[in-house]
N, C-alpha and C. Protein backbone atom coordinates (compact mmCIF):
# COMPACT_ATOMS: atom_id res chain seq x y z
N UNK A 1 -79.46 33.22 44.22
CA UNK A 1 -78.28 33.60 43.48
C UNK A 1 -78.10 35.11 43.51
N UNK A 2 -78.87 35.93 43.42
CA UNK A 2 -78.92 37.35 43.58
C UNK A 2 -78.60 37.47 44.83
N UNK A 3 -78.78 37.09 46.12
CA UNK A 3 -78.41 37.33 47.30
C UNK A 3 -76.92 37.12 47.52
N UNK A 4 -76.52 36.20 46.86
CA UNK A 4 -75.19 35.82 46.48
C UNK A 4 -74.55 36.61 45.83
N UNK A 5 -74.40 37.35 44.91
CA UNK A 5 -74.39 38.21 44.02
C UNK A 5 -74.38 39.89 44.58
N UNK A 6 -75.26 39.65 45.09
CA UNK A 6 -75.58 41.19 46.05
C UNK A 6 -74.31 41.20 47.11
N UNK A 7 -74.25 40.24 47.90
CA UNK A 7 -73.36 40.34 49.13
C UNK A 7 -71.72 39.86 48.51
N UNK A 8 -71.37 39.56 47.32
CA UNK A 8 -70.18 39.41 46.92
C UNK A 8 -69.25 40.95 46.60
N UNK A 9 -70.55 41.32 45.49
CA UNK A 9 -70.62 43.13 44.80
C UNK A 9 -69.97 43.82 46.81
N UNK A 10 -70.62 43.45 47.57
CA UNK A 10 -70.43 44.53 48.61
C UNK A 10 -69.44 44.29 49.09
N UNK A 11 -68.86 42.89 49.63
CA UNK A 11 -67.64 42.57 50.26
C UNK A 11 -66.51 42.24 49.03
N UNK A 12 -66.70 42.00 47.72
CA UNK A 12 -65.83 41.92 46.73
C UNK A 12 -65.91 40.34 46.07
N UNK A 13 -65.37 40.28 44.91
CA UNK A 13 -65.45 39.04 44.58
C UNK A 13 -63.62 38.28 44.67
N UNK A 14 -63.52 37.04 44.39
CA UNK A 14 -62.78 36.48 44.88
C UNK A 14 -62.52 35.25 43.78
N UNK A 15 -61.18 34.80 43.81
CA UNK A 15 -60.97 34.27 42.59
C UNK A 15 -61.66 32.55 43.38
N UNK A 16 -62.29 31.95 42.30
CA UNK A 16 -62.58 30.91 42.28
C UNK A 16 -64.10 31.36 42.71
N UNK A 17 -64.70 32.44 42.36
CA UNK A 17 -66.18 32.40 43.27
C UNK A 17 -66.87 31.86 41.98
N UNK A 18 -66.78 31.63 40.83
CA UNK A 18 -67.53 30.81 40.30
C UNK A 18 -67.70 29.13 40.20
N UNK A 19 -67.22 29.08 41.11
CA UNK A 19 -67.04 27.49 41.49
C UNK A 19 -68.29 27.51 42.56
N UNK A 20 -68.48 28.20 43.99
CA UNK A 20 -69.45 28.77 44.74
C UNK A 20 -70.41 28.67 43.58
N UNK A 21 -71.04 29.50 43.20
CA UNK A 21 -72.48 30.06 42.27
C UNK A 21 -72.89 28.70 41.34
N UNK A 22 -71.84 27.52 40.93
CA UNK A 22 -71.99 26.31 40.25
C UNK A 22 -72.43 25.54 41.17
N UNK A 23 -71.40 25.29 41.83
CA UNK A 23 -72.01 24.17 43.37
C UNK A 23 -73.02 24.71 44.29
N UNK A 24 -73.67 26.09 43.90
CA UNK A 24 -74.85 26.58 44.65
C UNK A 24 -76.11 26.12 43.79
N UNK A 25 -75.92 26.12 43.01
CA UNK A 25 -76.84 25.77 41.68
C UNK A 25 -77.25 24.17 41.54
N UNK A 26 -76.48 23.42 42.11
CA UNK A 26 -77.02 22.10 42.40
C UNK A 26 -77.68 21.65 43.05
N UNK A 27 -78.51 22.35 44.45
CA UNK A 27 -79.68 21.85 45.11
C UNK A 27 -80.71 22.31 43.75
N UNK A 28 -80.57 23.45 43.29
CA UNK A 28 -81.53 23.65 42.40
C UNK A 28 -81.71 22.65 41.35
N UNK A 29 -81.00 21.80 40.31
CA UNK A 29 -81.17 20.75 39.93
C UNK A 29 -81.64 19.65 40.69
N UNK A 30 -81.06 19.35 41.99
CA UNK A 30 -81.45 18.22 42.49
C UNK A 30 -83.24 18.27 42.92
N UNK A 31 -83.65 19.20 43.36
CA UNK A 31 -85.04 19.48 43.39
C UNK A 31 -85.86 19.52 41.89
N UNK A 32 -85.38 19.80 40.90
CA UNK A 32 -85.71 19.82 39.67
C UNK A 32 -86.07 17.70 39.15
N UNK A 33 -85.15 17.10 39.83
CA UNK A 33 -85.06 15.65 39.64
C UNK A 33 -86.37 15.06 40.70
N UNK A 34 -86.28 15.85 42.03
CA UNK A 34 -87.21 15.01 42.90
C UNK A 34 -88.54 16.15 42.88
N UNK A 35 -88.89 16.65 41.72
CA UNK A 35 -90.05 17.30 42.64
C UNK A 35 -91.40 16.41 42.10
N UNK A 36 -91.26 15.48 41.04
CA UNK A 36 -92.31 14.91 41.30
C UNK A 36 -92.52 13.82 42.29
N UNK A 37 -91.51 13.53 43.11
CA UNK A 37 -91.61 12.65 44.06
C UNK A 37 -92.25 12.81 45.91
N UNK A 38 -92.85 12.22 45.97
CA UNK A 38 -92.99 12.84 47.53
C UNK A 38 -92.71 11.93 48.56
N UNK A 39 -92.54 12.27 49.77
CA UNK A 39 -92.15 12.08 50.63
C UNK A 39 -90.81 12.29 51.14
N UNK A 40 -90.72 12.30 52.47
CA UNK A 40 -89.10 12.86 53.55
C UNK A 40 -88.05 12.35 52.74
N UNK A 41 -88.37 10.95 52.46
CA UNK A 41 -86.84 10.57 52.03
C UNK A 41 -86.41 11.03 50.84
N UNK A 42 -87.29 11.10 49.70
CA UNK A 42 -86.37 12.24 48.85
C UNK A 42 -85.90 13.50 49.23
N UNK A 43 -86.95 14.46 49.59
CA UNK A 43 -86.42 15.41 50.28
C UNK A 43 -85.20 15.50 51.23
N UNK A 44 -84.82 14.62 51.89
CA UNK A 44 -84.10 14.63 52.53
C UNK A 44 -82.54 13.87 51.79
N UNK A 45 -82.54 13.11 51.41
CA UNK A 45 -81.43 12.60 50.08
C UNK A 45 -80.95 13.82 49.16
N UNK A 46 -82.01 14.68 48.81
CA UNK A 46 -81.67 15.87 48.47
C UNK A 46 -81.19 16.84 49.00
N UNK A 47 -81.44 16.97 50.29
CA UNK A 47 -80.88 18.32 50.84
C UNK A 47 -79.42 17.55 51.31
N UNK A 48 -79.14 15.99 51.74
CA UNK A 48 -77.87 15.91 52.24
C UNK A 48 -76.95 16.04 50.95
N UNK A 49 -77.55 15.56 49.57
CA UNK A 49 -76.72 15.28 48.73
C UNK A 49 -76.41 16.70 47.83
N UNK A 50 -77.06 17.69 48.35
CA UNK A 50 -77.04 19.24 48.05
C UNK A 50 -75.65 19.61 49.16
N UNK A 51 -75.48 19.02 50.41
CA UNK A 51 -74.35 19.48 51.30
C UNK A 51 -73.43 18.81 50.81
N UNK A 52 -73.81 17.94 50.81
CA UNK A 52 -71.94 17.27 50.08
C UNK A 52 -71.25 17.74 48.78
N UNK A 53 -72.31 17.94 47.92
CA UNK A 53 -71.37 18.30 46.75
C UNK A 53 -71.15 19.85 46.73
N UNK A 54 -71.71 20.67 47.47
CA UNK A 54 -71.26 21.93 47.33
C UNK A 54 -69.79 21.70 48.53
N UNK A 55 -69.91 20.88 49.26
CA UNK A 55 -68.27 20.59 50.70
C UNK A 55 -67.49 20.04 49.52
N UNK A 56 -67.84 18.87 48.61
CA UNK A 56 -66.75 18.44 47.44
C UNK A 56 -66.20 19.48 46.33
N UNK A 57 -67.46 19.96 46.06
CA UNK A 57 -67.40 20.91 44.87
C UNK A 57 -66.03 22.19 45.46
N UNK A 58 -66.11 22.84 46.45
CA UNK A 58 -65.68 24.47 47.01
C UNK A 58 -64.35 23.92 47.57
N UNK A 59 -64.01 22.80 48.33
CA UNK A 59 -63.12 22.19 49.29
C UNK A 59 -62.04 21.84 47.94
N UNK A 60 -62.52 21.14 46.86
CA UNK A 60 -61.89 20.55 45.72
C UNK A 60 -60.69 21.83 45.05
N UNK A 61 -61.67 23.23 45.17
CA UNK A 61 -61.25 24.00 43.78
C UNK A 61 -60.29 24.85 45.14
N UNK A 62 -60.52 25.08 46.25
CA UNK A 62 -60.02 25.46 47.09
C UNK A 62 -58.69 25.15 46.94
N UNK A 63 -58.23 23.39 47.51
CA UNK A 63 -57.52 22.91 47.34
C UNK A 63 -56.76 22.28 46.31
N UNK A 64 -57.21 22.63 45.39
CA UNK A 64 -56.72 22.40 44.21
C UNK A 64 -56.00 23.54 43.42
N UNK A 65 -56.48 24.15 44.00
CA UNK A 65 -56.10 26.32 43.42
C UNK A 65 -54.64 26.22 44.26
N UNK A 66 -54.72 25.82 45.61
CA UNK A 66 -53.51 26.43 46.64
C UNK A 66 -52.35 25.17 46.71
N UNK A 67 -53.19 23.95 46.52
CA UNK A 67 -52.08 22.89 47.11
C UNK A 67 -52.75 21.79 46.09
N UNK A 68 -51.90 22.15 45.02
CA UNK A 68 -51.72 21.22 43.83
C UNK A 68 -51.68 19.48 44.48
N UNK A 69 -51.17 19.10 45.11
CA UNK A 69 -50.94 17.57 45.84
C UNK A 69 -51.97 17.12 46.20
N UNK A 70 -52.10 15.69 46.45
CA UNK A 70 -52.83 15.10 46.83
C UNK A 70 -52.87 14.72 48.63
N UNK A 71 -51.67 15.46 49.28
CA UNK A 71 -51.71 15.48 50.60
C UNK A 71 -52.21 17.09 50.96
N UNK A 72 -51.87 17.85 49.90
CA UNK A 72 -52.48 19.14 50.27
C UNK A 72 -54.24 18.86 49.89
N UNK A 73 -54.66 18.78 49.15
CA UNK A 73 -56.06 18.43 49.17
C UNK A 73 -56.79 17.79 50.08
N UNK A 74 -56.15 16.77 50.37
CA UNK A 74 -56.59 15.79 51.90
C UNK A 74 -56.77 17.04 53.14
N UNK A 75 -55.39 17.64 53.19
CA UNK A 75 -55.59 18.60 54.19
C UNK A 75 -56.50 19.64 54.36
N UNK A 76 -57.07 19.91 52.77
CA UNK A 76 -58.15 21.15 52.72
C UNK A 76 -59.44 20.11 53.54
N UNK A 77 -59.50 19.26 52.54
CA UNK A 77 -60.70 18.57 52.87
C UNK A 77 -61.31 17.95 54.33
N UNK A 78 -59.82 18.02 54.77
CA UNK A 78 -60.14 17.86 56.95
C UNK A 78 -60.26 19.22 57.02
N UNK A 79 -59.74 20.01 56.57
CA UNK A 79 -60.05 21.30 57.68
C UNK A 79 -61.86 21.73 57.43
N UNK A 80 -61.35 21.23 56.14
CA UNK A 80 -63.04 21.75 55.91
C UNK A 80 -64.15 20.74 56.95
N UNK A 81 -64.20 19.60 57.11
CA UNK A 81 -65.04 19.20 57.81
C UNK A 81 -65.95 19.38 59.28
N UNK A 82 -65.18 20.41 60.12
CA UNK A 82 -66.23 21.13 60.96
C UNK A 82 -66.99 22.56 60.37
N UNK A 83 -66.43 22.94 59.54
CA UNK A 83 -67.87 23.70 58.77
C UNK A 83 -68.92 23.06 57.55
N UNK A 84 -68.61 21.72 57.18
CA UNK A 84 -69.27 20.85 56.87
C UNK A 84 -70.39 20.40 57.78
N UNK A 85 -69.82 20.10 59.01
CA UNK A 85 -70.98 19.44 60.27
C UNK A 85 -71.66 20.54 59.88
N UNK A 86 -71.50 21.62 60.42
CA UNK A 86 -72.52 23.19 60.23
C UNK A 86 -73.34 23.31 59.45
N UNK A 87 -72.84 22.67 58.34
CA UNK A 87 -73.62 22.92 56.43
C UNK A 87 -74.96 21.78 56.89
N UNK A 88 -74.96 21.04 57.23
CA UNK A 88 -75.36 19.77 57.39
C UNK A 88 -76.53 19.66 58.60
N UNK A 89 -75.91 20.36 59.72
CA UNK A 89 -76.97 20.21 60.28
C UNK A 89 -77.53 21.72 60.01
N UNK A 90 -77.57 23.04 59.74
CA UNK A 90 -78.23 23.84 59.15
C UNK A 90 -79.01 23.46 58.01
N UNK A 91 -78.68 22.73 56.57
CA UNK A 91 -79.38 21.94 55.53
C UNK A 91 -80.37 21.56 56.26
N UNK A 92 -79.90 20.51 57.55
CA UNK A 92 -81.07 19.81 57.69
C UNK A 92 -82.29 20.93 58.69
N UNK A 93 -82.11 21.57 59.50
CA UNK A 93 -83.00 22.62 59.94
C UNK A 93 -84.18 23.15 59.13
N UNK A 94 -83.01 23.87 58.24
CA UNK A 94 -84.31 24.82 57.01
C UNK A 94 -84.79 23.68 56.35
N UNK A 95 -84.62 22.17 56.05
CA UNK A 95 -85.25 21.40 55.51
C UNK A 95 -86.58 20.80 55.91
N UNK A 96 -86.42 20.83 57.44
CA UNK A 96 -87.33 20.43 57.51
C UNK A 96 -88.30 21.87 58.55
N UNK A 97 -87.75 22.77 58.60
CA UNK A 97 -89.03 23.89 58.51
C UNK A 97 -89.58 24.66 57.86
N UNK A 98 -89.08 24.23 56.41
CA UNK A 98 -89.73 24.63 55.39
C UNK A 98 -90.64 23.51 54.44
N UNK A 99 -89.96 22.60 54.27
CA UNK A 99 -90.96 21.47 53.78
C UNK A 99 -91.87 20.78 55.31
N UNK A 100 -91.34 20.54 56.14
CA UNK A 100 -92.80 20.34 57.54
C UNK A 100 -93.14 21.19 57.61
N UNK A 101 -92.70 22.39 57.69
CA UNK A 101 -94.40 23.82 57.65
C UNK A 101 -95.33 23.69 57.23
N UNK A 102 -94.81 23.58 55.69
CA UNK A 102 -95.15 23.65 54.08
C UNK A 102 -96.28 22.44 54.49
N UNK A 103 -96.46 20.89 54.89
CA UNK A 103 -97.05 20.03 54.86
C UNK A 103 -97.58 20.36 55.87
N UNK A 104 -97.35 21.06 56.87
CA UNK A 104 -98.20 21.29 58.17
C UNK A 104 -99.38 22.66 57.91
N UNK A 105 -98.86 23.42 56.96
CA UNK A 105 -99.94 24.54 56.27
C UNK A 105 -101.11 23.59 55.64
N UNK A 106 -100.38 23.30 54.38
CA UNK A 106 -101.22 22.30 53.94
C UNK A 106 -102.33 21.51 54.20
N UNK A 107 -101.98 20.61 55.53
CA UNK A 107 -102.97 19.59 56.04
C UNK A 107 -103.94 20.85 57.07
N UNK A 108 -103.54 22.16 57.73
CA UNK A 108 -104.32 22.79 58.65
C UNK A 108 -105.48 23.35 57.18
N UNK A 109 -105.13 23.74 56.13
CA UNK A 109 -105.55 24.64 55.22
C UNK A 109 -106.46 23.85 54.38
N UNK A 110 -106.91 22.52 54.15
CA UNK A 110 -107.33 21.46 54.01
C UNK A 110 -109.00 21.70 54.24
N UNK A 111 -109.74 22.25 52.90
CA UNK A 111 -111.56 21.78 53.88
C UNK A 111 -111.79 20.44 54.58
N UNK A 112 -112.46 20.39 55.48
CA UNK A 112 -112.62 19.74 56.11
C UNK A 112 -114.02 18.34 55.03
N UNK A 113 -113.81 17.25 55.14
CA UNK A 113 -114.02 16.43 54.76
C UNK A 113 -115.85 15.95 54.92
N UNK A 114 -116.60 16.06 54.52
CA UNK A 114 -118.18 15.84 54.74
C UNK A 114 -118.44 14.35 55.10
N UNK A 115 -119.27 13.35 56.34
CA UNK A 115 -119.03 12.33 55.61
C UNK A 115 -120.37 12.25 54.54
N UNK A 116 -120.47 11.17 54.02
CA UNK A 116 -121.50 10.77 53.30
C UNK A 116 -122.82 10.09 53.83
């Protein structure tokens, strides 16, 4: 959020940027729900369901700010969908080279097991 914050201050802020900083704030809840859970598939339910609602959340207030209608909204919401693909497969990148690192540190960093 500070990085966010930092680079707004420099290029300026913009009406509706608190809609951004809300719908940025929801992977952070959604990890708050799965962190006692393990394995890919939460993690991963989380990071897609972290891309969609920040594409619903920003696309919504976007289109809802400029084109009151329900054919103008439709229209935000296609245009938005090739920087959606982007959101999505970037999500999924840092997802899994930070949590497979993270488990790949882990298991190398691991004493090694004695048998009995």
């Amino acid at each position: 959020m500070l990085a966010l914050a930092l680079n707004d201050a420099v290029l300026g802020f913009y009406p509706g940027f608190c809609y951004v900083y809300g719908a940025a704030l929801i992977p952070v809840l959604l990890g708050r729900l799965i962190r006692t859970r393990t394995g890919a598939g939460a993690i991963a339910t989380a990071a897609f369901a972290s891309s969609l609602s920040f594409f619903l959340i920003t696309n919504f207030m976007v289109g809802y700010r400029a084109l009151v209608t329900m054919a103008g909204l439709s229209a935000c919401y296609l245009a938005g969908i090739p920087f959606y693909r982007n959101e999505v497969l970037g999500d999924a990148v840092y997802t899994v080279a930070i949590f497979g690192g993270y488990a790949i540190l882990n298991r190398l960093c691991q004493p090694e097991r004695q048998a009995a």
